[in-house]
PDB file of N, CA and C in Angstrom:
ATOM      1  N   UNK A   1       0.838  -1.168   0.000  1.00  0.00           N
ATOM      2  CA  UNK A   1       0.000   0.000   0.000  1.00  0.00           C
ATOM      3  C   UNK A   1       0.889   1.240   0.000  1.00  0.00           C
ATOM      4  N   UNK A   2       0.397   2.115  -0.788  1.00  0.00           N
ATOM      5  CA  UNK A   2       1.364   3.439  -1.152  1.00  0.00           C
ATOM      6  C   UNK A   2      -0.014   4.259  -0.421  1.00  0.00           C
ATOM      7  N   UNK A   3       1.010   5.329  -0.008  1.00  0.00           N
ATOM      8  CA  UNK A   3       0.177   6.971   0.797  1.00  0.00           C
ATOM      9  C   UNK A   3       0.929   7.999   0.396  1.00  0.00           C
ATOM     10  N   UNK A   4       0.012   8.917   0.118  1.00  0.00           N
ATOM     11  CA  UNK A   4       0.966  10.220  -0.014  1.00  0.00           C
ATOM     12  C   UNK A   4       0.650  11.455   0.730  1.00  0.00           C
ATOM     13  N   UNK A   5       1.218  12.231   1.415  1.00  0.00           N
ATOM     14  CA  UNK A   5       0.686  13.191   2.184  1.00  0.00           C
ATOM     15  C   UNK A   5       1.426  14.353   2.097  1.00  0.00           C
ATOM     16  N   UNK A   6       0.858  15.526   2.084  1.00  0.00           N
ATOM     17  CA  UNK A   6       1.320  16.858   1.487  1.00  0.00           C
ATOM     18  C   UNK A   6       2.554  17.417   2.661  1.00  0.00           C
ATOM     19  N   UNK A   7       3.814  17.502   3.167  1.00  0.00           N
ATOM     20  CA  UNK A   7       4.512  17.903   4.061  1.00  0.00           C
ATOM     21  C   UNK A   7       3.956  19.026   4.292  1.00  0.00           C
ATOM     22  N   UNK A   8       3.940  19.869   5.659  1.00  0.00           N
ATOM     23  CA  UNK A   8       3.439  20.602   6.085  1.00  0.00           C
ATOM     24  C   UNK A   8       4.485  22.053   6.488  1.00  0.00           C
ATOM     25  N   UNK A   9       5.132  22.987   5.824  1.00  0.00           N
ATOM     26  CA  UNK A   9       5.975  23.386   6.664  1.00  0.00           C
ATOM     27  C   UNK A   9       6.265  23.704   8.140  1.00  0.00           C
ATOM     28  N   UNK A  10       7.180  23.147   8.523  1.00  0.00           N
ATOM     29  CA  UNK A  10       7.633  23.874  10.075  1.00  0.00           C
ATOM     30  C   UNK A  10       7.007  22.755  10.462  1.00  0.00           C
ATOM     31  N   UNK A  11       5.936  21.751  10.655  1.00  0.00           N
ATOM     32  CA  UNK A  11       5.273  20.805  11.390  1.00  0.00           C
ATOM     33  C   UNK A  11       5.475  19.603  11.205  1.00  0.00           C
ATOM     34  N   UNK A  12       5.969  19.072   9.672  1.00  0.00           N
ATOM     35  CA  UNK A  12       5.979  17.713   9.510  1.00  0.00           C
ATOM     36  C   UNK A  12       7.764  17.762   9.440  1.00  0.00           C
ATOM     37  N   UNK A  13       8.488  16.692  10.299  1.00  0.00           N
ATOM     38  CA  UNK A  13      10.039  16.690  10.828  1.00  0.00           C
ATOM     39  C   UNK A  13      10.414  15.325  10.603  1.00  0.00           C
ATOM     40  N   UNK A  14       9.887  14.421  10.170  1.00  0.00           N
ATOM     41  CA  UNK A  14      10.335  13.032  10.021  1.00  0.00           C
ATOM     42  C   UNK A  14       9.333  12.479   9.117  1.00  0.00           C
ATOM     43  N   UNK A  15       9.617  11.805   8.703  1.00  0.00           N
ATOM     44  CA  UNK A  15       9.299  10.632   7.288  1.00  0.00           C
ATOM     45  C   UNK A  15       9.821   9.118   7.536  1.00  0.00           C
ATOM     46  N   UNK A  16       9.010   8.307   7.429  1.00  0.00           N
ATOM     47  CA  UNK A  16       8.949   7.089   8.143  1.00  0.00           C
ATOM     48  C   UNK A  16       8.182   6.472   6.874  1.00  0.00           C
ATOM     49  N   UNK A  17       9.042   5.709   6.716  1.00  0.00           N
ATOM     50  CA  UNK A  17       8.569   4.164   5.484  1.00  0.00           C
ATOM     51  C   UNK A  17       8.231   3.230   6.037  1.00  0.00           C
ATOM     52  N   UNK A  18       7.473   2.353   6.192  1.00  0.00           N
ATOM     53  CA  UNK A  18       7.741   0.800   6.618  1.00  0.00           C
ATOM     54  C   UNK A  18       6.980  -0.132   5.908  1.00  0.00           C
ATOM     55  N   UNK A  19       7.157  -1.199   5.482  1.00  0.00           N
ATOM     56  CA  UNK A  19       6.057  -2.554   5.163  1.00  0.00           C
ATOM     57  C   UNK A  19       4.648  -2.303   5.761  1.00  0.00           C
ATOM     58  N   UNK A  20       3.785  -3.281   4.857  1.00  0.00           N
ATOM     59  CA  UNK A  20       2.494  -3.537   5.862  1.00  0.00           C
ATOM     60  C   UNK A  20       2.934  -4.350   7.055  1.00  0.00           C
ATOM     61  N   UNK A  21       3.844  -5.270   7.083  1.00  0.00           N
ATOM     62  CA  UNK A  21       4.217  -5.961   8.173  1.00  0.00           C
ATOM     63  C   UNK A  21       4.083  -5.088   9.220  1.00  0.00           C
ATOM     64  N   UNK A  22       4.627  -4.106   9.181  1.00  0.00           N
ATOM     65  CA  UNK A  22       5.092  -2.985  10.619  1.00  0.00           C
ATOM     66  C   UNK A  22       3.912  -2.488  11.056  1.00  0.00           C
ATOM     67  N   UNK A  23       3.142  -1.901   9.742  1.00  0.00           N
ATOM     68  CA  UNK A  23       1.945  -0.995  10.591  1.00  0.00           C
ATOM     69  C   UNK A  23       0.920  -1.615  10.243  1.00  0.00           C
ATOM     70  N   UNK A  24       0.962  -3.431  10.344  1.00  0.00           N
ATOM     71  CA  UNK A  24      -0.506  -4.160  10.557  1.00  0.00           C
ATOM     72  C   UNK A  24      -0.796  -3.621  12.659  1.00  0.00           C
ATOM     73  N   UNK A  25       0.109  -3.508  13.367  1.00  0.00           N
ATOM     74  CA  UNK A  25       0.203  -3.450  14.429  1.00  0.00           C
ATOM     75  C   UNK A  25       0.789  -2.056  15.201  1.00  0.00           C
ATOM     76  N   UNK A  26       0.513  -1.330  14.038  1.00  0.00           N
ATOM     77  CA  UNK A  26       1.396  -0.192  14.979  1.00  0.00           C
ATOM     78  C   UNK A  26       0.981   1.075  13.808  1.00  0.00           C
ATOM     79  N   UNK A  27       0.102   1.787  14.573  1.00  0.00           N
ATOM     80  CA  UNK A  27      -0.095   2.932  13.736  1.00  0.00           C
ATOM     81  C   UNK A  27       1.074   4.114  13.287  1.00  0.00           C
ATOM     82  N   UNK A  28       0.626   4.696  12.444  1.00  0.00           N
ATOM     83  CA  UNK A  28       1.115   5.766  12.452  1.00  0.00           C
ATOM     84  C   UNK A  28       1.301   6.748  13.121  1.00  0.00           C
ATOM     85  N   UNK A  29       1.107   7.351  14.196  1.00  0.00           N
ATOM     86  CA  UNK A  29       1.263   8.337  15.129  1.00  0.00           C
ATOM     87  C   UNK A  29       1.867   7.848  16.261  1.00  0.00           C
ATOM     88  N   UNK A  30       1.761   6.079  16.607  1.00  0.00           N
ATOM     89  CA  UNK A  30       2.467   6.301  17.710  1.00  0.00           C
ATOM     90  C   UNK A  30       3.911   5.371  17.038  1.00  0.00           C
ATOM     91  N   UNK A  31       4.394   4.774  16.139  1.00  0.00           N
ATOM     92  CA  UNK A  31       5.303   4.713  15.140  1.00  0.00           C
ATOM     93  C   UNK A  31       5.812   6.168  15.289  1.00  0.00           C
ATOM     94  N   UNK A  32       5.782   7.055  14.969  1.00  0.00           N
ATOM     95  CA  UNK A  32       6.505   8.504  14.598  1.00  0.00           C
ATOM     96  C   UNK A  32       6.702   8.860  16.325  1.00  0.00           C
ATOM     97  N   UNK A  33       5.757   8.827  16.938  1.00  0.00           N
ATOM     98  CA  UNK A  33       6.109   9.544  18.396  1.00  0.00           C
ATOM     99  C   UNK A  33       6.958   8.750  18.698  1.00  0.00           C
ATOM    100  N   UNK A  34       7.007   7.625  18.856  1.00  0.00           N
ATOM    101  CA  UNK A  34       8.257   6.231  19.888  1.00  0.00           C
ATOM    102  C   UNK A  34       9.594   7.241  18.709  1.00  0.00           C
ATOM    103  N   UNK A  35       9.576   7.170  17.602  1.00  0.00           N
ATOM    104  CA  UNK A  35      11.180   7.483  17.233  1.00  0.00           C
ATOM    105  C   UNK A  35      11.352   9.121  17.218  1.00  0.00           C
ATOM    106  N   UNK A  36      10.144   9.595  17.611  1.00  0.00           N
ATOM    107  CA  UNK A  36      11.074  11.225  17.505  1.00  0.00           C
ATOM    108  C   UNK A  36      11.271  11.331  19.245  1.00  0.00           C
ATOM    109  N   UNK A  37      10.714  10.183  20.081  1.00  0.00           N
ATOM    110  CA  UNK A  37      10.415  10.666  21.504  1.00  0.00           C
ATOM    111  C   UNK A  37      12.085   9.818  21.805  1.00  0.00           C
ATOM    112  N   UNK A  38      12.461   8.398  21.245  1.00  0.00           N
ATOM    113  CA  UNK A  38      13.610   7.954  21.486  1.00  0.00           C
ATOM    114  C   UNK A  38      14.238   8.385  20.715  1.00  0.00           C
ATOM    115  N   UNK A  39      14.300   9.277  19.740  1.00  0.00           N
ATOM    116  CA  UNK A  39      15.349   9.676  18.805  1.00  0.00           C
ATOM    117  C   UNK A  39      16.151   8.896  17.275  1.00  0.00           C
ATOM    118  N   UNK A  40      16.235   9.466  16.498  1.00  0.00           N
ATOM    119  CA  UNK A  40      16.099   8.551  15.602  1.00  0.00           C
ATOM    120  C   UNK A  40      17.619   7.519  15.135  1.00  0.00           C
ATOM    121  N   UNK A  41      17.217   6.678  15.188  1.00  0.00           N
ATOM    122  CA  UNK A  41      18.571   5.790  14.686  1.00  0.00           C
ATOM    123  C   UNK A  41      18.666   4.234  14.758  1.00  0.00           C
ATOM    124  N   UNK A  42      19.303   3.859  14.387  1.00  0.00           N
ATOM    125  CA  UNK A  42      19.374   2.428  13.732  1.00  0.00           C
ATOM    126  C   UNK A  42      18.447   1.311  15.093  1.00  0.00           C
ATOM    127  N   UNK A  43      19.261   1.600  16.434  1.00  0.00           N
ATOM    128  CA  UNK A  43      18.757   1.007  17.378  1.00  0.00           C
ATOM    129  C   UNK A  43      16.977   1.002  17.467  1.00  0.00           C
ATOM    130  N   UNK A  44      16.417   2.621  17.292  1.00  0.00           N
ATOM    131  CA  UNK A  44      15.090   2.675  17.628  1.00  0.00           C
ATOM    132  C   UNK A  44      14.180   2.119  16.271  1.00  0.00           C
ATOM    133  N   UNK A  45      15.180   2.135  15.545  1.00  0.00           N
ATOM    134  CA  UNK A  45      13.859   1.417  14.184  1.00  0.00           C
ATOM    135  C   UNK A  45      14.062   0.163  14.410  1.00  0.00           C
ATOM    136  N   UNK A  46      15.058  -0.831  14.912  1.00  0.00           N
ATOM    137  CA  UNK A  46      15.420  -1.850  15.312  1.00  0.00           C
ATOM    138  C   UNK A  46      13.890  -2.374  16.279  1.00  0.00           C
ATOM    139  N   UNK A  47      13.758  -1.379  17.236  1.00  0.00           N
ATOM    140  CA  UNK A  47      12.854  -1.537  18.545  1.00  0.00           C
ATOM    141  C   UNK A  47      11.790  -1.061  17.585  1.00  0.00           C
ATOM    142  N   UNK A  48      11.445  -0.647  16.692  1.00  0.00           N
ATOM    143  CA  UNK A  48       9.839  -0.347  16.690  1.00  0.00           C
ATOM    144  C   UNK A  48       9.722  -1.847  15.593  1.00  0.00           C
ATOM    145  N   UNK A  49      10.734  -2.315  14.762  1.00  0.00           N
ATOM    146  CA  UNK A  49      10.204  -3.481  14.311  1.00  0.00           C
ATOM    147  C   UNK A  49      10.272  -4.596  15.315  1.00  0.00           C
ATOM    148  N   UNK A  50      11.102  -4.643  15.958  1.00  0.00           N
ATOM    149  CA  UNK A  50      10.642  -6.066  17.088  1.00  0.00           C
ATOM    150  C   UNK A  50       9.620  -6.054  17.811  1.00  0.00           C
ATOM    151  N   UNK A  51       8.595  -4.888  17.892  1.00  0.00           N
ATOM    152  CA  UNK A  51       7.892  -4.816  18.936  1.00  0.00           C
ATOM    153  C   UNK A  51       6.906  -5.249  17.859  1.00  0.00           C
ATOM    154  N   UNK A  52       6.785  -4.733  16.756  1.00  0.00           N
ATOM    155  CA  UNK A  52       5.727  -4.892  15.822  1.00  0.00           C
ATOM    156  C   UNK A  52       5.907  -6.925  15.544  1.00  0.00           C
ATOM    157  N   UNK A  53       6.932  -7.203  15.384  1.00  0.00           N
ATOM    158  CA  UNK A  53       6.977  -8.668  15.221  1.00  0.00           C
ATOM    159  C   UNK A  53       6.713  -9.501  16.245  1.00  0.00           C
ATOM    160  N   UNK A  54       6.966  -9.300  17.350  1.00  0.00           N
ATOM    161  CA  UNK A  54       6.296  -9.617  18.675  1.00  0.00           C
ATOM    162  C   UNK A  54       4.719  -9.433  18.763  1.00  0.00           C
ATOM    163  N   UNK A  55       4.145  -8.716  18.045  1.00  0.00           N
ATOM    164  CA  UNK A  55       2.712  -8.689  18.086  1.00  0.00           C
ATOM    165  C   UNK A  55       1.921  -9.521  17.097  1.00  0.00           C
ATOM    166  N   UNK A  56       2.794  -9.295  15.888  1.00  0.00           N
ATOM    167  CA  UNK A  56       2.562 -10.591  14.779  1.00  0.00           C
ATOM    168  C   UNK A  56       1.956 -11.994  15.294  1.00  0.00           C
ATOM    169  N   UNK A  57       3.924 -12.076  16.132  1.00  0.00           N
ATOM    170  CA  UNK A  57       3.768 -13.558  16.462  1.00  0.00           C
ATOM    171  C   UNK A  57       2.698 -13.646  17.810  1.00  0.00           C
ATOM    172  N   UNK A  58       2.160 -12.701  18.510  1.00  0.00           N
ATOM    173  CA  UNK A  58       0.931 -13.053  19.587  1.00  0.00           C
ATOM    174  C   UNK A  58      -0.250 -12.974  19.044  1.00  0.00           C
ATOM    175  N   UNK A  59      -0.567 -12.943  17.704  1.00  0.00           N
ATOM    176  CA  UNK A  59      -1.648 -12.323  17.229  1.00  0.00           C
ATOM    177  C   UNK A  59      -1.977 -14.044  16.432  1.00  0.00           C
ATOM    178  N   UNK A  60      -0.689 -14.590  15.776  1.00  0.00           N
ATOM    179  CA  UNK A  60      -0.813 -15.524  14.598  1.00  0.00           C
ATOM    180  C   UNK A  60      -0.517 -17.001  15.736  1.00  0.00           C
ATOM    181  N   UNK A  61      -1.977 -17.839  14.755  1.00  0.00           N
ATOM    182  CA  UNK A  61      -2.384 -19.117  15.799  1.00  0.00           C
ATOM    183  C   UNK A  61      -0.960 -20.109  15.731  1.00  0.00           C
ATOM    184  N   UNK A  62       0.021 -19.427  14.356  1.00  0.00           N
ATOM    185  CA  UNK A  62       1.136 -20.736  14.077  1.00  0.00           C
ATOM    186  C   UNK A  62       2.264 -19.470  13.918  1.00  0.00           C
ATOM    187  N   UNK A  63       2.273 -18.885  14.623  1.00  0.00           N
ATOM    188  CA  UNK A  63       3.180 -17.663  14.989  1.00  0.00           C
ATOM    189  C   UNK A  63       3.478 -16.839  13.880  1.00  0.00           C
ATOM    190  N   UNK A  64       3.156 -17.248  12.709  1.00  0.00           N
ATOM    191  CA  UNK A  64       3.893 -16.509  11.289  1.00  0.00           C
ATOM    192  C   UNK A  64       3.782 -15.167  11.483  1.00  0.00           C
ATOM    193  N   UNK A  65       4.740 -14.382  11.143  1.00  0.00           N
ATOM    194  CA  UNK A  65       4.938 -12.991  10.954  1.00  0.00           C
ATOM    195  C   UNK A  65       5.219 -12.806   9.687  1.00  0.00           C
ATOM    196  N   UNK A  66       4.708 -11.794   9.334  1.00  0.00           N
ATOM    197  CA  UNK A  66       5.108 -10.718   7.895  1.00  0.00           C
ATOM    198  C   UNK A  66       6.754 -10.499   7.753  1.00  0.00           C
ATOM    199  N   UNK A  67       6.933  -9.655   6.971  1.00  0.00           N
ATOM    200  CA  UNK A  67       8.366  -9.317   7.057  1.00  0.00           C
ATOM    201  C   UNK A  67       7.932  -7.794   7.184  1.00  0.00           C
ATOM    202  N   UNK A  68       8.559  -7.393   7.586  1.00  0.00           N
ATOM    203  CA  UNK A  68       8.784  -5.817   8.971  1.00  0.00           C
ATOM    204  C   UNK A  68      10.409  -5.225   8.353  1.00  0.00           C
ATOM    205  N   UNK A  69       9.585  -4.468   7.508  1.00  0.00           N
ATOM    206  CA  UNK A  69      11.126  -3.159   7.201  1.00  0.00           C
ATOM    207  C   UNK A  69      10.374  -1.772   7.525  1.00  0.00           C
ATOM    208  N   UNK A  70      11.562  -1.064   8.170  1.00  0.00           N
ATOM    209  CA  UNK A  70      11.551   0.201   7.841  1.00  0.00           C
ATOM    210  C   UNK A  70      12.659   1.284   8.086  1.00  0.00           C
ATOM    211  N   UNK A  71      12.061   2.449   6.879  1.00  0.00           N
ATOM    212  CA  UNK A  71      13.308   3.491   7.091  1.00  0.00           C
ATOM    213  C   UNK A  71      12.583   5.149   7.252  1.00  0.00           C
ATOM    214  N   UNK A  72      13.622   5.579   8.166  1.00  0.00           N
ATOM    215  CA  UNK A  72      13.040   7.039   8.137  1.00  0.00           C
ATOM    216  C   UNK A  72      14.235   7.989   8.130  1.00  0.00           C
ATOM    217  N   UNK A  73      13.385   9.333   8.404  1.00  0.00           N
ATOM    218  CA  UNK A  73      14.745  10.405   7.909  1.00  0.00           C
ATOM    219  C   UNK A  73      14.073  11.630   8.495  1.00  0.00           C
ATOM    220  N   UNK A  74      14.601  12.265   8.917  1.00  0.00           N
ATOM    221  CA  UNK A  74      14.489  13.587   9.723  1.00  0.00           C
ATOM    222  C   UNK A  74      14.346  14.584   9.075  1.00  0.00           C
ATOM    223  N   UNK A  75      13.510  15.514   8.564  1.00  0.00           N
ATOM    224  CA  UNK A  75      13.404  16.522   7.255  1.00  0.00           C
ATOM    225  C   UNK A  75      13.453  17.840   8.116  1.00  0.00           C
ATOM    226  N   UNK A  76      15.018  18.017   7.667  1.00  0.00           N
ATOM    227  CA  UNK A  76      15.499  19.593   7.994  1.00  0.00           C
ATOM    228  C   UNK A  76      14.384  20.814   7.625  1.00  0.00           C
ATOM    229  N   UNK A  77      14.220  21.529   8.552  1.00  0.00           N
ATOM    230  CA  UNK A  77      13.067  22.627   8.686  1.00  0.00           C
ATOM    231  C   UNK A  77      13.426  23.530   7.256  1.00  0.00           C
ATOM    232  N   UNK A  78      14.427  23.903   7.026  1.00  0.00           N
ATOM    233  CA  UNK A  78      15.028  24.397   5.901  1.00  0.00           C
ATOM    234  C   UNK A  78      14.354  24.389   4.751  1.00  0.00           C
ATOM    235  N   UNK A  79      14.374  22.592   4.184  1.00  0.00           N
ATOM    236  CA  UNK A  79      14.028  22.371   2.888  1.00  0.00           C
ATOM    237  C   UNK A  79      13.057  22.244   3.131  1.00  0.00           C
ATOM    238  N   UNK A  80      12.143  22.448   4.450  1.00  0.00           N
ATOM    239  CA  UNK A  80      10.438  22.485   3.954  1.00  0.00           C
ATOM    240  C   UNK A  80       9.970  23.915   3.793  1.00  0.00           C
ATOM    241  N   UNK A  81      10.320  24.790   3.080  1.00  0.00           N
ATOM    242  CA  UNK A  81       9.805  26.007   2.827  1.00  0.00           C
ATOM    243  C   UNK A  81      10.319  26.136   1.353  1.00  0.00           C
ATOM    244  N   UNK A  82      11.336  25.390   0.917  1.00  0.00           N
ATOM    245  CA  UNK A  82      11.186  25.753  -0.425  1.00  0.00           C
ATOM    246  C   UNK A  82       9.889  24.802  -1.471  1.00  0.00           C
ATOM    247  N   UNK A  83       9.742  25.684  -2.752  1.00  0.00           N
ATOM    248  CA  UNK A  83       8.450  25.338  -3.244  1.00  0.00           C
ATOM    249  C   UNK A  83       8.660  23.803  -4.147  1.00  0.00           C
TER     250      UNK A  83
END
């Protein structure tokens, strides 16, 4: 599933990709809060997919999980004002 959403200047600060795997279990808002609240980097996308695969496997009667990627990036206040 593809989304597209208009960046907002000054308000929208991170950009976050992931599989359906990731956000069968984990929305969008609290996905973005856990990594701007722990900060962003290899470790915390690490922790938002294990937590999401941990829910997989409590959710699935023969444990199967999806496959769970994701990447994000911090969008400098800067380049959101040009057109």
């Amino acid at each position: 599933m593809v989304s597209a959403y208009r960046l907002r200047p000054g308000v929208d600060v991170l950009l976050l990709l992931g599989t359906d795997g990731l956000f069968e279990f984990c929305n969008n808002t609290s996905a973005a809060g856990q990594l701007l609240k722990d900060g962003l980097s290899v470790s915390a996308l690490e922790e938002l997919c294990q937590q999401s695969r941990e829910r997989w496997t409590k959710s699935s009667f023969n444990e199967t999980v999806d496959d769970i990627t994701a990447i994000a990036a911090v969008l400098p206040a800067e380049n959101l004002h040009r057109p």
